[in-house]
N, C-alpha and C. Protein backbone atom coordinates (compact mmCIF):
# COMPACT_ATOMS: atom_id res chain seq x y z
N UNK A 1 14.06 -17.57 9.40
CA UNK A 1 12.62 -17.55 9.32
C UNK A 1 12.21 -18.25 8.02
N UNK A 2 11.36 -19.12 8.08
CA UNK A 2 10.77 -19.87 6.84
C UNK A 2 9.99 -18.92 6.07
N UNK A 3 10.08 -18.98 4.71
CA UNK A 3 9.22 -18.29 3.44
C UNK A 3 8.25 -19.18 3.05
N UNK A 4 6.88 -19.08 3.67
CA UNK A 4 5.96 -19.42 2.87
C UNK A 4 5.97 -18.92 1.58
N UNK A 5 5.51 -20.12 0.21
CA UNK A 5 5.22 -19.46 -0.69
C UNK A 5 3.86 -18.50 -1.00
N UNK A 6 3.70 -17.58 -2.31
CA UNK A 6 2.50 -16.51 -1.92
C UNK A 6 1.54 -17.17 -2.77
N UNK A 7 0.61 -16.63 -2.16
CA UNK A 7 -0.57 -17.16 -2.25
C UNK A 7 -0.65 -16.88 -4.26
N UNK A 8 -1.85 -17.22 -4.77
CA UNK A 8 -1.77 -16.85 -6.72
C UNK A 8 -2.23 -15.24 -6.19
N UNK A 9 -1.82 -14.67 -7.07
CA UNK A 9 -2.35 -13.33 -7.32
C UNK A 9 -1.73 -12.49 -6.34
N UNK A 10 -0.63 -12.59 -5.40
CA UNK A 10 -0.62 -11.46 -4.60
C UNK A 10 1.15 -11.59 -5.54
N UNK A 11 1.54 -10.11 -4.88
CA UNK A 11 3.34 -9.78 -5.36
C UNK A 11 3.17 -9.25 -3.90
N UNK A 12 4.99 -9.81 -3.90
CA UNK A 12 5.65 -9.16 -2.83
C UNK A 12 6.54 -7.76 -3.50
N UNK A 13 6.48 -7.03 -2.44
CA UNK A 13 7.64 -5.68 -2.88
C UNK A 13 8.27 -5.66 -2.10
N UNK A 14 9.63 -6.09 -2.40
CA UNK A 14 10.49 -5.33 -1.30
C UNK A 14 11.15 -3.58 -0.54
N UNK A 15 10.94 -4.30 0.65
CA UNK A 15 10.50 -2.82 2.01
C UNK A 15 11.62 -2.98 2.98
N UNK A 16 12.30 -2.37 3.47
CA UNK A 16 13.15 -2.42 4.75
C UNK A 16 12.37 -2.47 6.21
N UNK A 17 12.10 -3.29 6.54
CA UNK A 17 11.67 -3.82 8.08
C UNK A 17 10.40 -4.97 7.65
N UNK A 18 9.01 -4.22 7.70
CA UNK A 18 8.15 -5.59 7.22
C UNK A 18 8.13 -6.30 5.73
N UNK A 19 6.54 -6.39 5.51
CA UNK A 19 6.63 -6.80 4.10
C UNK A 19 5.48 -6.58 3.71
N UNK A 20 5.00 -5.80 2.21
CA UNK A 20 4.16 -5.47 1.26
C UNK A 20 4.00 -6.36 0.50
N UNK A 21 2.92 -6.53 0.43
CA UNK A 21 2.05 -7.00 -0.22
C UNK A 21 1.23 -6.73 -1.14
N UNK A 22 0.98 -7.13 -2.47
CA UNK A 22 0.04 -6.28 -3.28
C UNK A 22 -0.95 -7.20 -4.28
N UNK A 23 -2.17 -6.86 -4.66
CA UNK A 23 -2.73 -7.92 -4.96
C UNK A 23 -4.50 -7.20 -5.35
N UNK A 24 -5.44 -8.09 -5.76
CA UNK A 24 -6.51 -8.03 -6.32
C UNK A 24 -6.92 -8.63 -4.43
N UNK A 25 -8.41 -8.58 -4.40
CA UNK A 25 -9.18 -8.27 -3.09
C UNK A 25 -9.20 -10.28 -3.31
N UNK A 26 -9.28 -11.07 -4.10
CA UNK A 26 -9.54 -11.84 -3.50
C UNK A 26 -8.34 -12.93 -3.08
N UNK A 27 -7.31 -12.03 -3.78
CA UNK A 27 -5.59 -12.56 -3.40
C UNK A 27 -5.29 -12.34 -1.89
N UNK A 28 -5.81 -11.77 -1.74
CA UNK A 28 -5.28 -10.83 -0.24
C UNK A 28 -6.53 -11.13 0.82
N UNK A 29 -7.80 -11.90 0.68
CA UNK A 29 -8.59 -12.85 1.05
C UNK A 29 -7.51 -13.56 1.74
N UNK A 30 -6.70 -14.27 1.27
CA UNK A 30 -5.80 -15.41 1.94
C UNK A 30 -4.85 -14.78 2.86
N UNK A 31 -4.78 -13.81 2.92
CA UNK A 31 -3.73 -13.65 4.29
C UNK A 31 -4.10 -12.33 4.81
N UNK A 32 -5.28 -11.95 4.65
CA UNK A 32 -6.19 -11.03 5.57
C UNK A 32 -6.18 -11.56 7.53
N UNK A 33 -5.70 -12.77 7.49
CA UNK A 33 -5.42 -12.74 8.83
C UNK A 33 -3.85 -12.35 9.24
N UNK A 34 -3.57 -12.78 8.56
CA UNK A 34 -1.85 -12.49 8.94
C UNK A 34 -1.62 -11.30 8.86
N UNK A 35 -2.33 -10.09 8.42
CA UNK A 35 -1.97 -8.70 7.56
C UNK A 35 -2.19 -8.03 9.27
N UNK A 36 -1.62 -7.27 9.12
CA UNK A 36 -1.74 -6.20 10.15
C UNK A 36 -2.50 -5.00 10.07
N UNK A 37 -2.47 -4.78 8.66
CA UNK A 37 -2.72 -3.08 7.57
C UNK A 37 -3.11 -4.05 6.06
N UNK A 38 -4.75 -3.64 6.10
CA UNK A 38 -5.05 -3.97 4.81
C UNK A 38 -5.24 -2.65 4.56
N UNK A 39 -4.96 -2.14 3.21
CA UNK A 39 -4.91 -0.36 2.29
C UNK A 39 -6.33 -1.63 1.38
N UNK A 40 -6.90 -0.92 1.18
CA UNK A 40 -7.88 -0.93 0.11
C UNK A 40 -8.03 0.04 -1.07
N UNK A 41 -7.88 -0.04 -1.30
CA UNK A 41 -7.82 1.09 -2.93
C UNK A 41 -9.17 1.12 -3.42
N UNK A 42 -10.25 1.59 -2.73
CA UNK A 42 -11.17 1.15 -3.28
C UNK A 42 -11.86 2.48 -4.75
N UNK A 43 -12.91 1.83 -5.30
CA UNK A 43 -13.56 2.20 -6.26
C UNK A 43 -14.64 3.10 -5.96
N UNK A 44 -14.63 4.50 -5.44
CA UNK A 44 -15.88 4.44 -4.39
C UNK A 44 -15.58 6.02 -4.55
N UNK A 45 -16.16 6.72 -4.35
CA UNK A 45 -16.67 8.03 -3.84
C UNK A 45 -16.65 8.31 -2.00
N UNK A 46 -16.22 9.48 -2.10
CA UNK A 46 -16.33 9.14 0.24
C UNK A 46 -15.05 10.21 0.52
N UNK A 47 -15.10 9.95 1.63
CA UNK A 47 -13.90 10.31 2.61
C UNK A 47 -13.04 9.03 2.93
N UNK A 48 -11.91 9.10 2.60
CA UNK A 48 -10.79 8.16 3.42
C UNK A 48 -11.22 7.44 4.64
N UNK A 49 -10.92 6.44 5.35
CA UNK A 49 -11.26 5.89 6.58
C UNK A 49 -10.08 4.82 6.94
N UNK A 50 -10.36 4.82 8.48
CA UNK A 50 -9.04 4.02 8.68
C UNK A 50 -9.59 3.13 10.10
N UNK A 51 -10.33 1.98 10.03
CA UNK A 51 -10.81 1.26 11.13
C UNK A 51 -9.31 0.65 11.85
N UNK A 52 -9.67 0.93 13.36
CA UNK A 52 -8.56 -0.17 14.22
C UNK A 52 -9.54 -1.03 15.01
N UNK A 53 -8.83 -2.14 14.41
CA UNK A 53 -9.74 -3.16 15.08
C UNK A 53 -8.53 -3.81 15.87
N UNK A 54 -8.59 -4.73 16.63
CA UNK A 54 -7.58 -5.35 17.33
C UNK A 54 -6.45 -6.36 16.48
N UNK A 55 -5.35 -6.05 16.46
CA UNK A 55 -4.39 -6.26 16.22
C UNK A 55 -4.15 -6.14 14.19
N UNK A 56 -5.27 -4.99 13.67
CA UNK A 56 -5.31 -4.74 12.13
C UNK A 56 -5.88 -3.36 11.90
N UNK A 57 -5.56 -2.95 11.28
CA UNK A 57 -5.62 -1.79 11.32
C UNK A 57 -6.05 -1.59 9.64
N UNK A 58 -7.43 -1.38 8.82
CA UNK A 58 -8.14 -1.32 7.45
C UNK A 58 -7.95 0.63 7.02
N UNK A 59 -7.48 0.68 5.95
CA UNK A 59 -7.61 1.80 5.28
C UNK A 59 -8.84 1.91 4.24
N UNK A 60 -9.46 2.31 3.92
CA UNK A 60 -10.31 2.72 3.22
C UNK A 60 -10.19 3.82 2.16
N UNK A 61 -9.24 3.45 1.22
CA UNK A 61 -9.02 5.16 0.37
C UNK A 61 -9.21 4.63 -1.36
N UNK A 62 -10.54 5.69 -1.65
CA UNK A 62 -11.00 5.89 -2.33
C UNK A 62 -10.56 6.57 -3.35
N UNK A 63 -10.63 5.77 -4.39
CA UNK A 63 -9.88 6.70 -5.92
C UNK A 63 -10.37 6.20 -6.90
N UNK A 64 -9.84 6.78 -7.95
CA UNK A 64 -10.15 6.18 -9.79
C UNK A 64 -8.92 5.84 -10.30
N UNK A 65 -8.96 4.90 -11.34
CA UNK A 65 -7.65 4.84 -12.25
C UNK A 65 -7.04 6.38 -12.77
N UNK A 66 -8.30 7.35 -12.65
CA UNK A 66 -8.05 8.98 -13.57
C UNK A 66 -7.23 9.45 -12.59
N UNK A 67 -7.39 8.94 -11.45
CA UNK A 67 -6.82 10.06 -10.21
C UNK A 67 -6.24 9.57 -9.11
N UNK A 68 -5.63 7.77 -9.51
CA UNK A 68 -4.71 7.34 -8.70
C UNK A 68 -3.30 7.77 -8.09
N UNK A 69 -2.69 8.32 -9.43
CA UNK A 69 -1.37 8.79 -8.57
C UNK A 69 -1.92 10.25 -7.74
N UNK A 70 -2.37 10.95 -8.02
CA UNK A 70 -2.49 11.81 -7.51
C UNK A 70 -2.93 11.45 -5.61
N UNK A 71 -4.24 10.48 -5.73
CA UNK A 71 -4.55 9.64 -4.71
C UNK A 71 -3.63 9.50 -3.40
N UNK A 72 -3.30 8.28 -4.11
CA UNK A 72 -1.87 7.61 -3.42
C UNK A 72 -1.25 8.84 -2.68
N UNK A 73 -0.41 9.67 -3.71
CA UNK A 73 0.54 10.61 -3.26
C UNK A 73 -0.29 11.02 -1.88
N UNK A 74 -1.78 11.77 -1.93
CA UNK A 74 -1.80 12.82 -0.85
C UNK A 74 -2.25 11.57 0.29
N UNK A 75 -3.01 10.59 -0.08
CA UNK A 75 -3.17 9.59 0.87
C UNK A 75 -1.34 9.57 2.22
N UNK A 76 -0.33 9.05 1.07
CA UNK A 76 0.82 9.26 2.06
C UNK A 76 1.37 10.04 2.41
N UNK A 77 0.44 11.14 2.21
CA UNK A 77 1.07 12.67 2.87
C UNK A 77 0.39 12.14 4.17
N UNK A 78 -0.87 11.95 4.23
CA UNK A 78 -1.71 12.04 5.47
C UNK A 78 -1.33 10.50 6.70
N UNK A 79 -1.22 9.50 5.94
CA UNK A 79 -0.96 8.50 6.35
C UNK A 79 0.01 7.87 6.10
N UNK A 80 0.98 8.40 5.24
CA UNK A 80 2.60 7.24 5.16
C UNK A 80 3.36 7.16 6.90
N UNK A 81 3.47 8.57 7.57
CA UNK A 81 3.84 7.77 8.77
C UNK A 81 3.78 6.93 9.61
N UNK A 82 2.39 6.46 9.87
CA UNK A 82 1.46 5.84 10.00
C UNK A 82 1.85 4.31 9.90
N UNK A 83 1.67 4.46 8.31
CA UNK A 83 2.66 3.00 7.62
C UNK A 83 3.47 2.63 7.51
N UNK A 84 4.54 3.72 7.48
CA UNK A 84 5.80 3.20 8.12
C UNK A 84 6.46 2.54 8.70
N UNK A 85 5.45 3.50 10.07
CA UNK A 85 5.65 2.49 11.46
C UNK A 85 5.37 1.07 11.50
N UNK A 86 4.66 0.64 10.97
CA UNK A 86 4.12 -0.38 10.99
C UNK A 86 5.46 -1.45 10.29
N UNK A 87 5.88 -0.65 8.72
CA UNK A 87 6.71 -1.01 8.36
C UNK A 87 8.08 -1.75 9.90
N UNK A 88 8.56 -0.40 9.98
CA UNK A 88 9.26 -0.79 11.20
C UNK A 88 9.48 -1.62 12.17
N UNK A 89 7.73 -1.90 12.67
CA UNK A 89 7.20 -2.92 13.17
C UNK A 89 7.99 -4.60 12.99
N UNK A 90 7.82 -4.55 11.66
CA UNK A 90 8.27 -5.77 11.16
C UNK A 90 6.94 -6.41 10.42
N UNK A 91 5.26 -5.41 10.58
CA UNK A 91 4.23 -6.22 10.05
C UNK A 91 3.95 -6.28 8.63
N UNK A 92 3.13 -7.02 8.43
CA UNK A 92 2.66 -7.10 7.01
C UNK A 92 1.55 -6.48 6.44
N UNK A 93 2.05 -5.76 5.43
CA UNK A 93 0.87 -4.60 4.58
C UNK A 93 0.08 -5.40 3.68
N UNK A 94 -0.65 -5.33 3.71
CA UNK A 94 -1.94 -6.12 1.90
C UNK A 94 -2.03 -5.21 1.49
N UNK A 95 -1.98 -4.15 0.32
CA UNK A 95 -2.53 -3.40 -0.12
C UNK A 95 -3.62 -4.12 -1.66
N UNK A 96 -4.69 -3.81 -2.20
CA UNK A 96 -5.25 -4.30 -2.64
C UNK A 96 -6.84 -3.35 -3.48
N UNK A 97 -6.87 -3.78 -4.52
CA UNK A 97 -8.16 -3.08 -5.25
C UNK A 97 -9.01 -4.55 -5.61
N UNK A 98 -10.03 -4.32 -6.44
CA UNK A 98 -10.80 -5.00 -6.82
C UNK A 98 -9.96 -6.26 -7.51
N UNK A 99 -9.17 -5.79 -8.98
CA UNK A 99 -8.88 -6.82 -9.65
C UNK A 99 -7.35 -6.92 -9.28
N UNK A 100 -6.64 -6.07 -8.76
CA UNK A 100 -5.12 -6.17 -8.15
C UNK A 100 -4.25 -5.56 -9.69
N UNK A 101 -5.16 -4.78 -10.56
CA UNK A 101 -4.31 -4.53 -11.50
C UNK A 101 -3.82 -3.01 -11.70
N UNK A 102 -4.46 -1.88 -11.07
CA UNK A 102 -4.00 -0.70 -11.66
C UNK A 102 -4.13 0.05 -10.08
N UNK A 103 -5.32 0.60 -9.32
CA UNK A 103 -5.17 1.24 -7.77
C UNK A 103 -3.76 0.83 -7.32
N UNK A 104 -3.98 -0.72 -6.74
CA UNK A 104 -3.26 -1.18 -6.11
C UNK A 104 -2.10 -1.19 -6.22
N UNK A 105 -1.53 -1.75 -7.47
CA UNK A 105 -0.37 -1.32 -7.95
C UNK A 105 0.42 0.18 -7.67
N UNK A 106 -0.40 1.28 -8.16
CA UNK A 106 0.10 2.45 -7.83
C UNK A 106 0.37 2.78 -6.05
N UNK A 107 -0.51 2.57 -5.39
CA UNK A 107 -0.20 2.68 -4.22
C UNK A 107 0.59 1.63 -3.57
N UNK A 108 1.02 0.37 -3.96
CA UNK A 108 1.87 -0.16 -3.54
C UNK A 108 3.46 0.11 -3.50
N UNK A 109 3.58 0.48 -4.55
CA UNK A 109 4.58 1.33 -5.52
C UNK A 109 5.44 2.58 -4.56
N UNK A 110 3.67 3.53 -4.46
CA UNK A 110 4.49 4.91 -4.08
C UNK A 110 4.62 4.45 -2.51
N UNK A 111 4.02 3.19 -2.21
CA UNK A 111 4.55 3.12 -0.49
C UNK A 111 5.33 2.37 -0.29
N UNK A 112 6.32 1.63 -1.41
CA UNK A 112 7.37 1.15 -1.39
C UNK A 112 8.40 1.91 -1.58
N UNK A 113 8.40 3.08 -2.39
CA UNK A 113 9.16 4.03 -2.80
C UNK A 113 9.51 5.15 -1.15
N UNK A 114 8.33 5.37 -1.13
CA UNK A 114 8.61 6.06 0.49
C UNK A 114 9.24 5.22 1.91
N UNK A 115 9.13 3.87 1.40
CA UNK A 115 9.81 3.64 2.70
C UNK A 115 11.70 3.03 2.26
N UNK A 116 11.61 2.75 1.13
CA UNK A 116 12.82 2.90 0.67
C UNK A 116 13.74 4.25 0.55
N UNK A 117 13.25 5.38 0.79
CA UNK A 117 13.62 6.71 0.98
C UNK A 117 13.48 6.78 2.49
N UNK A 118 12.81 6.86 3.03
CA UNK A 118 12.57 7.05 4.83
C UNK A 118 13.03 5.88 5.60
N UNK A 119 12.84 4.72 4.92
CA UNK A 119 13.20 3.98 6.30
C UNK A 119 14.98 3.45 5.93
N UNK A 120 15.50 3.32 4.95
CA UNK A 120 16.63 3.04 4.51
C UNK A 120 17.59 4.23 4.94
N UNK A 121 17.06 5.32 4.83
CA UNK A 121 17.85 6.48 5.06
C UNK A 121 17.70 6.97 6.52
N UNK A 122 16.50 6.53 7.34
CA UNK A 122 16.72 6.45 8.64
C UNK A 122 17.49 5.72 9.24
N UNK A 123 17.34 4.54 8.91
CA UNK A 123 18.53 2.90 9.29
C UNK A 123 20.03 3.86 8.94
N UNK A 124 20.28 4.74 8.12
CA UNK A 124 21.89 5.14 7.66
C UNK A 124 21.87 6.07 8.64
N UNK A 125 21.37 6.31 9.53
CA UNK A 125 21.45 7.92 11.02
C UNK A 125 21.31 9.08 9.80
N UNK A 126 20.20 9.33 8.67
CA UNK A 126 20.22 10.26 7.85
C UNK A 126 19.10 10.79 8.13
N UNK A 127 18.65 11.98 8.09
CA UNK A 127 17.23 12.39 8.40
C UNK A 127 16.59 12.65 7.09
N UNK A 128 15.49 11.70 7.18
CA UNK A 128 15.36 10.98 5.50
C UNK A 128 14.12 12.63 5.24
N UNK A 129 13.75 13.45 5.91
CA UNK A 129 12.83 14.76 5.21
C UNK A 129 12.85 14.85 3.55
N UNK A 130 12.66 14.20 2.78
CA UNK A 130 12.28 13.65 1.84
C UNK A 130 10.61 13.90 1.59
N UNK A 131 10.21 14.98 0.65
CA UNK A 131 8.65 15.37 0.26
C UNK A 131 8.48 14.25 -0.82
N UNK A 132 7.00 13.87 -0.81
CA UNK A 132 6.36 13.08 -1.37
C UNK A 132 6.90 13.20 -3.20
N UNK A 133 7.32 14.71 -3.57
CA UNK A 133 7.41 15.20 -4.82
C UNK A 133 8.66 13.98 -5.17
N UNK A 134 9.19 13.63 -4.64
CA UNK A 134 10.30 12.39 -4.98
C UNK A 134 10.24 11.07 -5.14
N UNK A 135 9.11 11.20 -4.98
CA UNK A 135 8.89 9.44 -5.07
C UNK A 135 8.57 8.91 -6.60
N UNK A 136 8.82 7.86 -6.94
CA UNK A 136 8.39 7.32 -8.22
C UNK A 136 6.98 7.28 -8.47
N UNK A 137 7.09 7.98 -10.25
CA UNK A 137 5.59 7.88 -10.12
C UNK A 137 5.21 7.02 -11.67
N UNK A 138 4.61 6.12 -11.59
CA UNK A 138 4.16 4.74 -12.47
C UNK A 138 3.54 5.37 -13.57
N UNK A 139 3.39 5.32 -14.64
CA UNK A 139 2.73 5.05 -15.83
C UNK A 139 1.25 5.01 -15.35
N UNK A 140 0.25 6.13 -16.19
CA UNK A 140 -1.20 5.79 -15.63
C UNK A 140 -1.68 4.23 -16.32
N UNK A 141 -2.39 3.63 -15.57
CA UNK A 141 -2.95 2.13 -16.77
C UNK A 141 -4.23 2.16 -17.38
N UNK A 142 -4.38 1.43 -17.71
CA UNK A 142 -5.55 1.20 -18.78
C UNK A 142 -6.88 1.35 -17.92
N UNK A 143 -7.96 2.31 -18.59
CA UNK A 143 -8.71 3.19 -17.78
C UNK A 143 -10.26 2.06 -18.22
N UNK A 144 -10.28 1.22 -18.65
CA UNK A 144 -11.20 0.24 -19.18
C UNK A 144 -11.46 -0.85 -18.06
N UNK A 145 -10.85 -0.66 -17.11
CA UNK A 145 -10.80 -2.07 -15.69
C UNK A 145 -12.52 -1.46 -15.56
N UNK A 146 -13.34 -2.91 -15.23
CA UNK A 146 -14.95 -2.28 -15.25
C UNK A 146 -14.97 -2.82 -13.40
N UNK A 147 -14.22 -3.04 -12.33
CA UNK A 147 -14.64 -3.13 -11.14
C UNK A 147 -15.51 -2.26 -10.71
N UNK A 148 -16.18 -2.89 -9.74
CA UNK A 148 -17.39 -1.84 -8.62
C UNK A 148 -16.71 -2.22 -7.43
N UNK A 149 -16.94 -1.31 -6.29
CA UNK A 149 -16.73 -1.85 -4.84
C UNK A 149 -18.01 -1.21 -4.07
């Protein structure tokens, strides 16, 4: 399979089956068609949301730099299987915040970390039951990012 190179501003993470993606909202502009699962990290106040539209599937999860890991974590309590699958799939994740520097990051992270625990250890015939309390958890970042969404 040919490797396009990535677009400026997005990182790849490596995942066992598809491929993650991580990036600022207007990095991930460029391959919002190809994505299957855009995660938005957004800046916002709300309830979580998760539109299926035909053949993409948009997360909507709302956090702060104060209360990202925490975020993330229960976000993939509720929805890492979810993403997984998708993983599995073979599709491609965008995950993405405003500037691609601190949300995004963290949740790219802890959903790279979970599928490197679940899907690696499923691929070994292991029953990966593995709680969220195990996953890597990042350094908080610099609480001065001034995005709106």
């Amino acid at each position: 399979m040919e490797t396009k190179p990535l677009h400026p501003g997005l990182r790849s993470l490596p995942v066992p089956g598809g491929q993650l993606l991580q990036g600022g909202a207007d990095a991930v502009r460029a391959v919002k068609a190809d994505a299957q699962v855009i995660v938005n990290c957004a800046r916002r106040t709300g309830e979580p949301k998760v539109e299926s539209r035909p053949g993409q599937d948009i997360y909507w999860l709302p956090m702060t730099e104060a209360n990202m890991q925490d975020a993330c974590r229960s976000y993939l309590e509720e929805y890492g299987e979810r993403l997984l699958e998708h993983l599995r799939s073979g599709h491609l994740i965008a995950v993405h915040c405003q500037e691609g520097l601190h949300r995004s990051v963290e949740m790219a992270k802890q959903l790279q970390s979970l599928a490197k625990l679940k899907l690696a250890e499923a691929g070994a015939g292991v029953d990966a039951g593995i709680g969220m309390g195990a996953l890597e958890v990042l350094p908080e970042g610099d609480d001065d990012e001034s995005e709106e969404h």
